[in-house]
PDB file of N, CA and C in Angstrom:
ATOM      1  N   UNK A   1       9.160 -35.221  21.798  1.00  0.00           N
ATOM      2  CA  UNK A   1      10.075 -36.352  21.777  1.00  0.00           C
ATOM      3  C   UNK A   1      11.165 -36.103  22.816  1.00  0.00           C
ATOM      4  N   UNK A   2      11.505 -37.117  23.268  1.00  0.00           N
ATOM      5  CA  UNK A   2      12.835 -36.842  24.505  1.00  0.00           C
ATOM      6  C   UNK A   2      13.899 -37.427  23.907  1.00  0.00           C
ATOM      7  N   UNK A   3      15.132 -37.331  24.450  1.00  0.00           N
ATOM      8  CA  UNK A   3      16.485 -37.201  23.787  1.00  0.00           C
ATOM      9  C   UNK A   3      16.820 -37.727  25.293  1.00  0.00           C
ATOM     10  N   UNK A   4      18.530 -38.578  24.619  1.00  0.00           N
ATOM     11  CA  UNK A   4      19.140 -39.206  25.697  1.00  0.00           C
ATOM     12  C   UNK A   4      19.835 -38.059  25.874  1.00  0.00           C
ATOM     13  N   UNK A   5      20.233 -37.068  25.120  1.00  0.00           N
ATOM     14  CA  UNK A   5      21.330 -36.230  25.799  1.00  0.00           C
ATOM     15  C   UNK A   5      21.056 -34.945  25.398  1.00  0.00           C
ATOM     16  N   UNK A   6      21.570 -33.727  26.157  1.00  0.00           N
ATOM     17  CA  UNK A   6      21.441 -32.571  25.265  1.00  0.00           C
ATOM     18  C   UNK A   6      22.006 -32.575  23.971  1.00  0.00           C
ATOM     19  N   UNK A   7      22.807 -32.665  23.360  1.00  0.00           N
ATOM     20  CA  UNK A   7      23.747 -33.010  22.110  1.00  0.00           C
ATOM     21  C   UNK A   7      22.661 -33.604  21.202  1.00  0.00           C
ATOM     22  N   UNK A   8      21.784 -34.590  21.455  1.00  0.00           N
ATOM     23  CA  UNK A   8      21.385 -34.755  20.574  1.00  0.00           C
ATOM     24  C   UNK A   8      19.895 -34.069  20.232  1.00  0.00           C
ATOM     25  N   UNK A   9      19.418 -33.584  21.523  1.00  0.00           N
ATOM     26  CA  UNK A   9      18.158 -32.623  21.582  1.00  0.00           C
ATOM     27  C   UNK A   9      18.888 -31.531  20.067  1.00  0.00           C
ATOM     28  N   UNK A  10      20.105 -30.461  20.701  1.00  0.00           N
ATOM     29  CA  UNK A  10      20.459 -29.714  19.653  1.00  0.00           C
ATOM     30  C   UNK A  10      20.630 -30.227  18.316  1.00  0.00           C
ATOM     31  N   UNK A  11      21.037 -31.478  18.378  1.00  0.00           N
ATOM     32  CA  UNK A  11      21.720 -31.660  16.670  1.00  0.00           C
ATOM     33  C   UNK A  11      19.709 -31.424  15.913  1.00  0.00           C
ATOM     34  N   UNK A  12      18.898 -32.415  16.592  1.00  0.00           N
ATOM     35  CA  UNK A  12      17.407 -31.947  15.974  1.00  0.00           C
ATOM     36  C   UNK A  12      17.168 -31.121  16.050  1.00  0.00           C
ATOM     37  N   UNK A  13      17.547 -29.949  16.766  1.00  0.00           N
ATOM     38  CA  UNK A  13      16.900 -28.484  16.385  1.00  0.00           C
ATOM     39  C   UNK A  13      17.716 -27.841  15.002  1.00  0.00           C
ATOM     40  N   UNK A  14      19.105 -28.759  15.345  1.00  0.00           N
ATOM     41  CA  UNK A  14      19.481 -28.163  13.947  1.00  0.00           C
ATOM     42  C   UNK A  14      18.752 -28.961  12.576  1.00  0.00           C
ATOM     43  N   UNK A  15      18.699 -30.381  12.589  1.00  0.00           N
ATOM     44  CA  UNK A  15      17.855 -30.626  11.809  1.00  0.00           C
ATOM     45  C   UNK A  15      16.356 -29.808  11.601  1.00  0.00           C
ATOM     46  N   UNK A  16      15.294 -29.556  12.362  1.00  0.00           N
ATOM     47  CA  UNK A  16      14.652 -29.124  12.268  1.00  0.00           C
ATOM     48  C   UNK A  16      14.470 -27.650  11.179  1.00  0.00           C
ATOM     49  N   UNK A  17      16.161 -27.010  11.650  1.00  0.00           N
ATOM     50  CA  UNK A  17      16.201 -25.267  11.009  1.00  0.00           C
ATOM     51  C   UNK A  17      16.681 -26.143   9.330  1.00  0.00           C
ATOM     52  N   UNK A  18      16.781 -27.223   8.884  1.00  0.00           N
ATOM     53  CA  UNK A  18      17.675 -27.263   7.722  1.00  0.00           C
ATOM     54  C   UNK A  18      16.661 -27.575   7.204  1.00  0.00           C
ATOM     55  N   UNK A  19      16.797 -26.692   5.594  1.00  0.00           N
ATOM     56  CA  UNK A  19      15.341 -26.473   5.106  1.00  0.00           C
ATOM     57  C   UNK A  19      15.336 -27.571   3.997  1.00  0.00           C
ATOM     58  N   UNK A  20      16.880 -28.499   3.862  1.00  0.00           N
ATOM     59  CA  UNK A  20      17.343 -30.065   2.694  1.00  0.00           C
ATOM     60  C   UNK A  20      17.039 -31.129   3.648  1.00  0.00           C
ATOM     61  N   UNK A  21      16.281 -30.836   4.902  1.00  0.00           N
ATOM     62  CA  UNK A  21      15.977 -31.536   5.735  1.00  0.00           C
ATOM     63  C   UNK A  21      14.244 -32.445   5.136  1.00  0.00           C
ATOM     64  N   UNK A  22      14.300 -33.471   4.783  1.00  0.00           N
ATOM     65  CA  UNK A  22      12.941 -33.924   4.523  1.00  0.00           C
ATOM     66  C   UNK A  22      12.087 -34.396   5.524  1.00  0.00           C
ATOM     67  N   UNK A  23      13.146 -35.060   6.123  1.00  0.00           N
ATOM     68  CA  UNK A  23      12.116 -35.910   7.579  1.00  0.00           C
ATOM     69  C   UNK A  23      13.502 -36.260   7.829  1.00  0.00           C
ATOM     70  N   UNK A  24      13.244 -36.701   9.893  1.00  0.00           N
ATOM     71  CA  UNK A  24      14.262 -37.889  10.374  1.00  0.00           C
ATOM     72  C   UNK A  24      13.667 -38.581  11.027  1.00  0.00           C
ATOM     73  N   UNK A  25      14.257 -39.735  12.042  1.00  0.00           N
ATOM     74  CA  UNK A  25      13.642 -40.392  13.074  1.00  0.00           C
ATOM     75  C   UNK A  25      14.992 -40.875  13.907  1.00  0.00           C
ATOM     76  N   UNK A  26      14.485 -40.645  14.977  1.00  0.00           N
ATOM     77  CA  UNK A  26      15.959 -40.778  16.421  1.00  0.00           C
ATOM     78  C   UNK A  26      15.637 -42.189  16.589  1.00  0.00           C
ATOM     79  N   UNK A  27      16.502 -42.966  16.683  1.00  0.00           N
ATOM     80  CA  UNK A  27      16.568 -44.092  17.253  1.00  0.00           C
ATOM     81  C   UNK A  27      15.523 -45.633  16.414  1.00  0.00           C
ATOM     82  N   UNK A  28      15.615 -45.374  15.282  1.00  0.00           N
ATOM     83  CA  UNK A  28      14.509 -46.118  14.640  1.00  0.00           C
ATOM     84  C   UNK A  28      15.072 -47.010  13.925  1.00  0.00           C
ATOM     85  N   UNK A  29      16.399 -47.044  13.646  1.00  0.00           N
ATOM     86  CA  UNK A  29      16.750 -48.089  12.741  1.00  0.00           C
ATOM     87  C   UNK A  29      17.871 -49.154  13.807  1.00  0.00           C
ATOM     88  N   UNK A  30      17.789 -50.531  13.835  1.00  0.00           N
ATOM     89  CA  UNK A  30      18.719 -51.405  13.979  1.00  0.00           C
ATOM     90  C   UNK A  30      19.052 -52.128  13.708  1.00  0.00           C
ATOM     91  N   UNK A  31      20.568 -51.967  14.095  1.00  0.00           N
ATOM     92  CA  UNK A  31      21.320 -52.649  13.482  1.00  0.00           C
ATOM     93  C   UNK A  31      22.210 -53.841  14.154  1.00  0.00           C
ATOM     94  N   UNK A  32      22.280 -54.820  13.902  1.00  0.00           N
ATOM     95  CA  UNK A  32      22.949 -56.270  14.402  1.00  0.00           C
ATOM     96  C   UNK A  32      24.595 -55.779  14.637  1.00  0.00           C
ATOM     97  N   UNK A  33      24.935 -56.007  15.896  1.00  0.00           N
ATOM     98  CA  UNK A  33      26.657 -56.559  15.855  1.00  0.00           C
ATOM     99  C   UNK A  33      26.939 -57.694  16.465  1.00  0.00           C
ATOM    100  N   UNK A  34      28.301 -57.686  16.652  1.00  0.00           N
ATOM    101  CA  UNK A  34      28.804 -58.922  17.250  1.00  0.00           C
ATOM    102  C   UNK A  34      29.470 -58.472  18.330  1.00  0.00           C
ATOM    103  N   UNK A  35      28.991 -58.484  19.598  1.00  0.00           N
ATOM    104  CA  UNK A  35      29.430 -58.245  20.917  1.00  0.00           C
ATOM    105  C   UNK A  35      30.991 -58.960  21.359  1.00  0.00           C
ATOM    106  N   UNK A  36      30.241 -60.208  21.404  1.00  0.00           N
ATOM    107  CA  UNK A  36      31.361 -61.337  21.704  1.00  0.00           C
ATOM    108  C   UNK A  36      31.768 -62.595  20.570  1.00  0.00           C
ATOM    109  N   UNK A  37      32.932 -62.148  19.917  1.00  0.00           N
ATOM    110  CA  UNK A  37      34.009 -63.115  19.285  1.00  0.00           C
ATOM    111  C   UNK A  37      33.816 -64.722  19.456  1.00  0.00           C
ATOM    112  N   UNK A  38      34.078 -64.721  20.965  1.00  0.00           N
ATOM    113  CA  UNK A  38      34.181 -65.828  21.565  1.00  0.00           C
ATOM    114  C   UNK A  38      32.824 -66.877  21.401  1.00  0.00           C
ATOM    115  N   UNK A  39      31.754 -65.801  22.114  1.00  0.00           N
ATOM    116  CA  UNK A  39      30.604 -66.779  22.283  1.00  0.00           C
ATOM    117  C   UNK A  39      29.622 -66.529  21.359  1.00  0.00           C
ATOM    118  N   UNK A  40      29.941 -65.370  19.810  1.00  0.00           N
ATOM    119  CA  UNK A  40      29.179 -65.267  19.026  1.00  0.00           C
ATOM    120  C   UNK A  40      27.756 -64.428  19.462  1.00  0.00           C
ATOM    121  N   UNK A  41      27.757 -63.797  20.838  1.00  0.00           N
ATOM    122  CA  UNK A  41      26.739 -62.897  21.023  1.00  0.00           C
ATOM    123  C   UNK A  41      26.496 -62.001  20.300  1.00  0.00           C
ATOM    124  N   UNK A  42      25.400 -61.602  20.099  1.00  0.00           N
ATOM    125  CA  UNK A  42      25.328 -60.096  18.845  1.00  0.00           C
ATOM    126  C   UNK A  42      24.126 -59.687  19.850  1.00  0.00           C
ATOM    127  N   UNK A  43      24.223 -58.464  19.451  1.00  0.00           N
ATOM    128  CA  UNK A  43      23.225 -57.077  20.713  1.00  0.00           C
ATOM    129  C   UNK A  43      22.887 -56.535  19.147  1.00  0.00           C
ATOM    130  N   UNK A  44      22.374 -55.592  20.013  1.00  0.00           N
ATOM    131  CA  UNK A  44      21.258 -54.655  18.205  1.00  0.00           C
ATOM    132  C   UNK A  44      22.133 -52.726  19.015  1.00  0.00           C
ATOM    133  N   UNK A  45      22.361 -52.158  17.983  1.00  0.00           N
ATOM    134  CA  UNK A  45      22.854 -50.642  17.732  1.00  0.00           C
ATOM    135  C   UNK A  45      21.467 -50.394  17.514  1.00  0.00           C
ATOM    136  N   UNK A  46      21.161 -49.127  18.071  1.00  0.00           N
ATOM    137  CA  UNK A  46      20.007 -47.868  17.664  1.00  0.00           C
ATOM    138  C   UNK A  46      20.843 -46.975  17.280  1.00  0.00           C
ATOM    139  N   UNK A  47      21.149 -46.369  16.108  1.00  0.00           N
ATOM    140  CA  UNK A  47      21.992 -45.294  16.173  1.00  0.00           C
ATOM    141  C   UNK A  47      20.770 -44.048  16.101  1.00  0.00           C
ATOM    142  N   UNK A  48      21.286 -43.036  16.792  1.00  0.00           N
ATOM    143  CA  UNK A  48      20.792 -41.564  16.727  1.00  0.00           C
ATOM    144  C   UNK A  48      19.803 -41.129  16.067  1.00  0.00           C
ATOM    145  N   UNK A  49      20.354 -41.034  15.005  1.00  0.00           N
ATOM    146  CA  UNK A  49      19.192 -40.722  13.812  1.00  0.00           C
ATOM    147  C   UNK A  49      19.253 -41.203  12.410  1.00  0.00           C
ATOM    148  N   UNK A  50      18.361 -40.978  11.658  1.00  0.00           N
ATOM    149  CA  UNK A  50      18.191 -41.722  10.181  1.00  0.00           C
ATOM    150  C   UNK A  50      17.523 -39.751   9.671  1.00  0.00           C
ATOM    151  N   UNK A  51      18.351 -39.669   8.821  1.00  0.00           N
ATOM    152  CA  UNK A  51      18.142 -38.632   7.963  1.00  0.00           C
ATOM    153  C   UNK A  51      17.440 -38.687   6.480  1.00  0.00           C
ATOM    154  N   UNK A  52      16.833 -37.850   6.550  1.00  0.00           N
ATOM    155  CA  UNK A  52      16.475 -38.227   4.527  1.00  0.00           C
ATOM    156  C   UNK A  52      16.100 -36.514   4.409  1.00  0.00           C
ATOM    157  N   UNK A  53      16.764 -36.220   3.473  1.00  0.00           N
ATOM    158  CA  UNK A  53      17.849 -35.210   2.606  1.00  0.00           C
ATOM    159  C   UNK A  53      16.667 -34.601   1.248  1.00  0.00           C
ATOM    160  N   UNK A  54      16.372 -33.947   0.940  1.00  0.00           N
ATOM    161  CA  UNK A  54      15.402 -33.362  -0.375  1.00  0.00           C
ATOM    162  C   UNK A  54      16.013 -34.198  -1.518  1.00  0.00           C
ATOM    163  N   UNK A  55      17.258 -34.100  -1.784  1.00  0.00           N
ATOM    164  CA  UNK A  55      17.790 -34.659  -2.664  1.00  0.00           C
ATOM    165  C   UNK A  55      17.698 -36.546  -2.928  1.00  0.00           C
ATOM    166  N   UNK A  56      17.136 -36.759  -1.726  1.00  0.00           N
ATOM    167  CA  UNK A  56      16.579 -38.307  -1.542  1.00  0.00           C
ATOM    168  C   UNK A  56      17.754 -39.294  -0.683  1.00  0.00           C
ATOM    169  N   UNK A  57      19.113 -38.579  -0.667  1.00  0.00           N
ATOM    170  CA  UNK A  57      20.394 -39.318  -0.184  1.00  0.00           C
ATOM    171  C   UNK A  57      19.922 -39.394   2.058  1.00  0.00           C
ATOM    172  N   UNK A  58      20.267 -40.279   1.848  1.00  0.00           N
ATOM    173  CA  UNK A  58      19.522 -40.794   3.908  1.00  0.00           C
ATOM    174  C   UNK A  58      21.066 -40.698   4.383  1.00  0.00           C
ATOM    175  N   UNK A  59      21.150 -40.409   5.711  1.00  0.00           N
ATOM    176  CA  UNK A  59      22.296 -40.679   6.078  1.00  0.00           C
ATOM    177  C   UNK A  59      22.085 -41.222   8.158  1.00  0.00           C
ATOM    178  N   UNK A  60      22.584 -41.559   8.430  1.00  0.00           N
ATOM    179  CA  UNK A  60      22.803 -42.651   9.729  1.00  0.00           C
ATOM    180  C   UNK A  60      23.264 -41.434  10.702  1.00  0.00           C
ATOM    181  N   UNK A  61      23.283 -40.929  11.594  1.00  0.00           N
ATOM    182  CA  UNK A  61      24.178 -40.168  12.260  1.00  0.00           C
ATOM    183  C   UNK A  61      24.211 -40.295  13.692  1.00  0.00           C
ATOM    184  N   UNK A  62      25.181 -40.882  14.377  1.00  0.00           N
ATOM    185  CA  UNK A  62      25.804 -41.231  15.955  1.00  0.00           C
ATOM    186  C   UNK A  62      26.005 -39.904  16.256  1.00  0.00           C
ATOM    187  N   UNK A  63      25.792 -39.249  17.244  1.00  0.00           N
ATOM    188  CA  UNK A  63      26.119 -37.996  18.654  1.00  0.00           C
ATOM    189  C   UNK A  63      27.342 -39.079  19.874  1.00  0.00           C
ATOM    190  N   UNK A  64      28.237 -39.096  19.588  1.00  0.00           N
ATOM    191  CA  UNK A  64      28.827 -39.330  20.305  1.00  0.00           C
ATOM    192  C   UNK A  64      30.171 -38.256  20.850  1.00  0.00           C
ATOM    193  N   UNK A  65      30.511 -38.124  22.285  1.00  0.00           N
ATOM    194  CA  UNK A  65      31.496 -37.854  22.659  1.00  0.00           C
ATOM    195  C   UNK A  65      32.887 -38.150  22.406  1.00  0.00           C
ATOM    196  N   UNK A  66      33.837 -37.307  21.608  1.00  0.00           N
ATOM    197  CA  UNK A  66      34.921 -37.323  21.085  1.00  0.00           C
ATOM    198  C   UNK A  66      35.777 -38.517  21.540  1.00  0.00           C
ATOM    199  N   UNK A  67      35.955 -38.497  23.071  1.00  0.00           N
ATOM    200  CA  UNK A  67      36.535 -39.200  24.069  1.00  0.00           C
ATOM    201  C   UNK A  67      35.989 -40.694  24.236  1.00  0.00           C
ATOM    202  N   UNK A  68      34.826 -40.956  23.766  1.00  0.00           N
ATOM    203  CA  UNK A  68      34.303 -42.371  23.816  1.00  0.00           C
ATOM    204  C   UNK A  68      34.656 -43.512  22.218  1.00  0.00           C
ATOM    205  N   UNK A  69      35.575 -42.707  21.147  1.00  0.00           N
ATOM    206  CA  UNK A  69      34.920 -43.113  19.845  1.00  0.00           C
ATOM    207  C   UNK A  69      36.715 -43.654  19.713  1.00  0.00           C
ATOM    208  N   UNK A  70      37.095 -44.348  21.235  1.00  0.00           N
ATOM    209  CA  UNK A  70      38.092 -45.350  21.206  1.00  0.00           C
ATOM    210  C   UNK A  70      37.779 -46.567  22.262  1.00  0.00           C
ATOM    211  N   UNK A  71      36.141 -46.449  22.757  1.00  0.00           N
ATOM    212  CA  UNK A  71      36.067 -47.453  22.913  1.00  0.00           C
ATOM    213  C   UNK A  71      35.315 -48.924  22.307  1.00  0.00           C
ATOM    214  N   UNK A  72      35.593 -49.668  23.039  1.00  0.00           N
ATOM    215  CA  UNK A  72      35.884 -51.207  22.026  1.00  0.00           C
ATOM    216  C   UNK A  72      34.487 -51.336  21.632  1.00  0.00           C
ATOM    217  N   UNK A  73      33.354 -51.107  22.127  1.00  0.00           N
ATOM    218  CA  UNK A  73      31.879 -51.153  21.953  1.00  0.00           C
ATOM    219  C   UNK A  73      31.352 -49.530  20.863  1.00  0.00           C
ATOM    220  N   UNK A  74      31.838 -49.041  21.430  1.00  0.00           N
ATOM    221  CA  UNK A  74      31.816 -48.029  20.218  1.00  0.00           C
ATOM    222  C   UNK A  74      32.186 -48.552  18.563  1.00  0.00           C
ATOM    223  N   UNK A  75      33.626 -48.910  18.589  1.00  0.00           N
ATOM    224  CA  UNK A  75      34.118 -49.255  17.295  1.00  0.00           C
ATOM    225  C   UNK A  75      33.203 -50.381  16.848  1.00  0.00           C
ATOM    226  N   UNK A  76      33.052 -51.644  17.334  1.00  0.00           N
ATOM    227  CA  UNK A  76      32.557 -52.494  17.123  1.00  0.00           C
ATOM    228  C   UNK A  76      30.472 -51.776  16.172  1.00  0.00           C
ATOM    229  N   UNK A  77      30.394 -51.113  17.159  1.00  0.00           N
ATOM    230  CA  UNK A  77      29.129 -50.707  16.589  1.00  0.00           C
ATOM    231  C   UNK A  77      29.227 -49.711  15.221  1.00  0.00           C
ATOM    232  N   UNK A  78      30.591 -49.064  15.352  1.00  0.00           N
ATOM    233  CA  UNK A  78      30.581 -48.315  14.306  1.00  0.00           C
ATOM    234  C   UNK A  78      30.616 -49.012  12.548  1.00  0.00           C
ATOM    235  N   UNK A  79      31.723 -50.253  13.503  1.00  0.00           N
ATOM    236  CA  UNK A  79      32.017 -50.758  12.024  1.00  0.00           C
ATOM    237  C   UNK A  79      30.833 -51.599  11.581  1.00  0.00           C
ATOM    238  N   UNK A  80      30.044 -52.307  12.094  1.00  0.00           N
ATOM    239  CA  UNK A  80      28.841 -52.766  11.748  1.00  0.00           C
ATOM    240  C   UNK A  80      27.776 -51.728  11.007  1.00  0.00           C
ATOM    241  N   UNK A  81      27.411 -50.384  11.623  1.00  0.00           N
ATOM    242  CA  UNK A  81      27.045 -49.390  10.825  1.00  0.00           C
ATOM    243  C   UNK A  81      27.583 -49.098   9.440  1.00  0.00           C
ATOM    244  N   UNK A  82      28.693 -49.147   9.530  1.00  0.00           N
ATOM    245  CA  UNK A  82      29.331 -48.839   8.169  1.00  0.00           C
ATOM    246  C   UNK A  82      29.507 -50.326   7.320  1.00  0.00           C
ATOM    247  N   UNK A  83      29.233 -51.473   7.300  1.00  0.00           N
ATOM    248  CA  UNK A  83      28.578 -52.081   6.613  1.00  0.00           C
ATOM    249  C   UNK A  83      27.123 -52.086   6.443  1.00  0.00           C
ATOM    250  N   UNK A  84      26.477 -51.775   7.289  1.00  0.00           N
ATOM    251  CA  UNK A  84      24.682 -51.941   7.213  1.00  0.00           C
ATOM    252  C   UNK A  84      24.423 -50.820   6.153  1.00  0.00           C
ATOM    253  N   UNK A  85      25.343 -49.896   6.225  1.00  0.00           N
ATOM    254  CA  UNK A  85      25.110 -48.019   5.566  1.00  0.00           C
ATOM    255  C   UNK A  85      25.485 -48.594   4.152  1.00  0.00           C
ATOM    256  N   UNK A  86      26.342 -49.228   3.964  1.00  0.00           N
ATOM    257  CA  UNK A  86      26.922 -49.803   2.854  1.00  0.00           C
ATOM    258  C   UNK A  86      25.803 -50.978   1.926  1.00  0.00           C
ATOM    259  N   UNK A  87      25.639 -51.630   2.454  1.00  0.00           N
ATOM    260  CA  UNK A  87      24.384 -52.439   2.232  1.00  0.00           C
ATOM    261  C   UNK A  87      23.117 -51.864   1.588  1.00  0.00           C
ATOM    262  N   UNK A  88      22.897 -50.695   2.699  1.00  0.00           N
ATOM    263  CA  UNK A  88      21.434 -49.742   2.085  1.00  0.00           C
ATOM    264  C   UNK A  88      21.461 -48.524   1.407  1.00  0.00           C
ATOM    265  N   UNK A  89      23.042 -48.265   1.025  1.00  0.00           N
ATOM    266  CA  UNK A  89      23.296 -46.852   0.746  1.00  0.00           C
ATOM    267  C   UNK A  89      22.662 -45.963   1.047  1.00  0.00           C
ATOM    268  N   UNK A  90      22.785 -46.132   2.115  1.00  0.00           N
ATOM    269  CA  UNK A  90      23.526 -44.926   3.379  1.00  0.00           C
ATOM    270  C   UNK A  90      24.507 -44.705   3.646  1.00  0.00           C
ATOM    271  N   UNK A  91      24.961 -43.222   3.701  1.00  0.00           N
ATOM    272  CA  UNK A  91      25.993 -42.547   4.293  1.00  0.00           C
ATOM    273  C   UNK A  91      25.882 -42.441   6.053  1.00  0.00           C
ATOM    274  N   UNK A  92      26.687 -43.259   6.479  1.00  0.00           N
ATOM    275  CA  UNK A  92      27.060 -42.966   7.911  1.00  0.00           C
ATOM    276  C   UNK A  92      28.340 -41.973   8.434  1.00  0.00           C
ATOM    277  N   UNK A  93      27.385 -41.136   9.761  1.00  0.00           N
ATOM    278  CA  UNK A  93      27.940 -40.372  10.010  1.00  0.00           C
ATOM    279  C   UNK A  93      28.464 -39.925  11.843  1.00  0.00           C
ATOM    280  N   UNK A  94      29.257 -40.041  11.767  1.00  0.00           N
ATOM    281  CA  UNK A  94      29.709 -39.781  13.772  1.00  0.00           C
ATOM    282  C   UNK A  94      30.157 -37.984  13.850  1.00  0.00           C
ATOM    283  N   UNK A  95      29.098 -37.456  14.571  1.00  0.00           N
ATOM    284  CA  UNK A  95      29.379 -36.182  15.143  1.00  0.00           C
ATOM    285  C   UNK A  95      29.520 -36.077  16.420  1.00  0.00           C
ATOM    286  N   UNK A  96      30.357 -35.611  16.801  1.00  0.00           N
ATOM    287  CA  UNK A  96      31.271 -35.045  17.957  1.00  0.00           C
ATOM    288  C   UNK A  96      30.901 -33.674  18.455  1.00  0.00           C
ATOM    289  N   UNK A  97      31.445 -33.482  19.702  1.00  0.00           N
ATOM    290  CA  UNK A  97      30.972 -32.356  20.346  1.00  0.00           C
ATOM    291  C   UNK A  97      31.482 -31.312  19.271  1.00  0.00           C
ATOM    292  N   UNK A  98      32.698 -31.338  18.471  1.00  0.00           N
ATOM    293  CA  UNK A  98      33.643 -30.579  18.344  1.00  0.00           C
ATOM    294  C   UNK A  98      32.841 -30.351  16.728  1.00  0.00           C
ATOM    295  N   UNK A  99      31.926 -31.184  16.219  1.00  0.00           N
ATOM    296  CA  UNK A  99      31.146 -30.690  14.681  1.00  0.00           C
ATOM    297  C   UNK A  99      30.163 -30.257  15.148  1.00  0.00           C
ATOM    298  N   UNK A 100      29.269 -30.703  16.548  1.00  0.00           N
ATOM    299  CA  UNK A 100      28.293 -30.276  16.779  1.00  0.00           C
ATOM    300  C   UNK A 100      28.267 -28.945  17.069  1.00  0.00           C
ATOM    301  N   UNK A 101      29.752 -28.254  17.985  1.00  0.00           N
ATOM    302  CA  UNK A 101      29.466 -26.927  17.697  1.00  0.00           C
ATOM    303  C   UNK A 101      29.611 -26.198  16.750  1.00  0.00           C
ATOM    304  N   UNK A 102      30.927 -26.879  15.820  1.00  0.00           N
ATOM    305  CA  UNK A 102      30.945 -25.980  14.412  1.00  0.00           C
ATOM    306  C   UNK A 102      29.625 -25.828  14.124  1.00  0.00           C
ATOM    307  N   UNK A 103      28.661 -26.860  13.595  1.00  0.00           N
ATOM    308  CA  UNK A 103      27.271 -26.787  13.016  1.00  0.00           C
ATOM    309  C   UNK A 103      25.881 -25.523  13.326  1.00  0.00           C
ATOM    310  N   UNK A 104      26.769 -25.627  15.249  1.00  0.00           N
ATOM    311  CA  UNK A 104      25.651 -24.480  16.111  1.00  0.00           C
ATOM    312  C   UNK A 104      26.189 -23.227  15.780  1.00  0.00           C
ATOM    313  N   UNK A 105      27.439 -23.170  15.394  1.00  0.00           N
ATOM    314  CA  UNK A 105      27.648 -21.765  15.088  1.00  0.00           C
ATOM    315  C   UNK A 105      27.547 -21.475  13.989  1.00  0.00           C
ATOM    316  N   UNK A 106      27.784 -22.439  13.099  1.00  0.00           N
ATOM    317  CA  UNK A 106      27.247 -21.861  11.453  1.00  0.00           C
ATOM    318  C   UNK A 106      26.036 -21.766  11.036  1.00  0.00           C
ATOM    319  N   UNK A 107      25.167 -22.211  12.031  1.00  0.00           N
ATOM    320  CA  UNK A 107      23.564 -21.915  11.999  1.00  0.00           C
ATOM    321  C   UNK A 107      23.285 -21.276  12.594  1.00  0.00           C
ATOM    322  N   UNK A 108      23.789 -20.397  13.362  1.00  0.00           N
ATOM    323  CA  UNK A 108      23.436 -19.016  13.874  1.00  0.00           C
ATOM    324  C   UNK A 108      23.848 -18.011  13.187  1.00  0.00           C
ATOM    325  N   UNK A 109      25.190 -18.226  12.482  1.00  0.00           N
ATOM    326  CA  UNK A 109      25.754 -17.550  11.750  1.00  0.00           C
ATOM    327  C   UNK A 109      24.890 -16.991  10.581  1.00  0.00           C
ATOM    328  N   UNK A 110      24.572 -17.970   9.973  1.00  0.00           N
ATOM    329  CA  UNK A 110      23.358 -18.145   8.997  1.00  0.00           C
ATOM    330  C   UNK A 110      21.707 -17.447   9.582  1.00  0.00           C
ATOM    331  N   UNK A 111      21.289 -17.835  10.286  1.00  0.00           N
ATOM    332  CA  UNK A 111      20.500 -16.858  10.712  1.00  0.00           C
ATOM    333  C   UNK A 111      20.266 -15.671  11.257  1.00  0.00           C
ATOM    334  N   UNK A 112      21.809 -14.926  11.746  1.00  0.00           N
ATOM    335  CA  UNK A 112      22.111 -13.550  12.237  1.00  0.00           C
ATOM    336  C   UNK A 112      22.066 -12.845  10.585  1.00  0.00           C
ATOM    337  N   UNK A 113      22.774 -13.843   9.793  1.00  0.00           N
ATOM    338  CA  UNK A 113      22.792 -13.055   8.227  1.00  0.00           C
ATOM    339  C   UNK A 113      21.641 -12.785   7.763  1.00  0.00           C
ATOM    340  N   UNK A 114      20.762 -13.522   7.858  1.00  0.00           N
ATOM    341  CA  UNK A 114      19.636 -13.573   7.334  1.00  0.00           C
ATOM    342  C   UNK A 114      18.467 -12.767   8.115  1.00  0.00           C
ATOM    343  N   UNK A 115      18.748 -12.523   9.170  1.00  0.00           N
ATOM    344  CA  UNK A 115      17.593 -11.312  10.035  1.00  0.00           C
ATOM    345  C   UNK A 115      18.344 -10.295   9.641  1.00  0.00           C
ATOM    346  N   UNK A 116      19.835  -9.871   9.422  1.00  0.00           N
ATOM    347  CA  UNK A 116      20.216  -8.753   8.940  1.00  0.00           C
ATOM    348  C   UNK A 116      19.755  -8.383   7.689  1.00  0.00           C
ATOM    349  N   UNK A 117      19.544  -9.585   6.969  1.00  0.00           N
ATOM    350  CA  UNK A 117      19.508  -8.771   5.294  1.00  0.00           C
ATOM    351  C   UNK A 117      17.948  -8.278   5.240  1.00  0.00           C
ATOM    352  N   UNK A 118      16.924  -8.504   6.673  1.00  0.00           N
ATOM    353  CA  UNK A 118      15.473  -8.367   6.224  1.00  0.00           C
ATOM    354  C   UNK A 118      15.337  -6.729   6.794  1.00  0.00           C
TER     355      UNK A 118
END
């Protein structure tokens, strides 16, 4: 599978290592917004990924850059997500460079522990 960005290549490898991981799919679900106010245009969101969890709970998750998640097409898509997530109960979720590395280091972290204890 190819990835629009590195960021999101990694966040699936971290999905991949998470063992509450059931299945995902990048780019598979969309969702309707409203572009333009004025002329009532609506465009369709792909967000990132669609998660589903052992425990059965799905969650939505955007890879976006910290620095982009003030612009006007961003928000607009976000807040439409967070009604659609609301609608299907789903938990939507926006990760940033700045969780994506917490995540890479606590999963290494986690696996340095775990080749140590063998």
């Amino acid at each position: 599978m190819s990835y629009r960005s590195s960021w999101e290549l990694n966040f699936a490898k971290l999905l991949d290592d998470d063992a509450n991981v059931v299945s995902y799919s990048y780019e598979a679900i969309i969702i309707p917004y409203l572009s333009n106010r004025s002329t009532g245009k609506m465009r369709r969101y792909f967000p990132d990924f669609c998660v589903t969890y052992s425990d059965g709970s799905r969650v939505i998750v955007e890879i976006k850059p910290k620095r982009k998640l003030v612009q006007r097409v961003v928000l607009k898509k976000i807040a439409s997500a967070l009604k659609w997530c609301e609608c299907n109960d789903v938990t939507f979720k926006v990760i940033t460079e700045v969780e994506l590395k917490e995540y890479t280091l606590s999963q290494q972290a986690l696996r340095e522990l775990n080749s140590a204890q063998k």
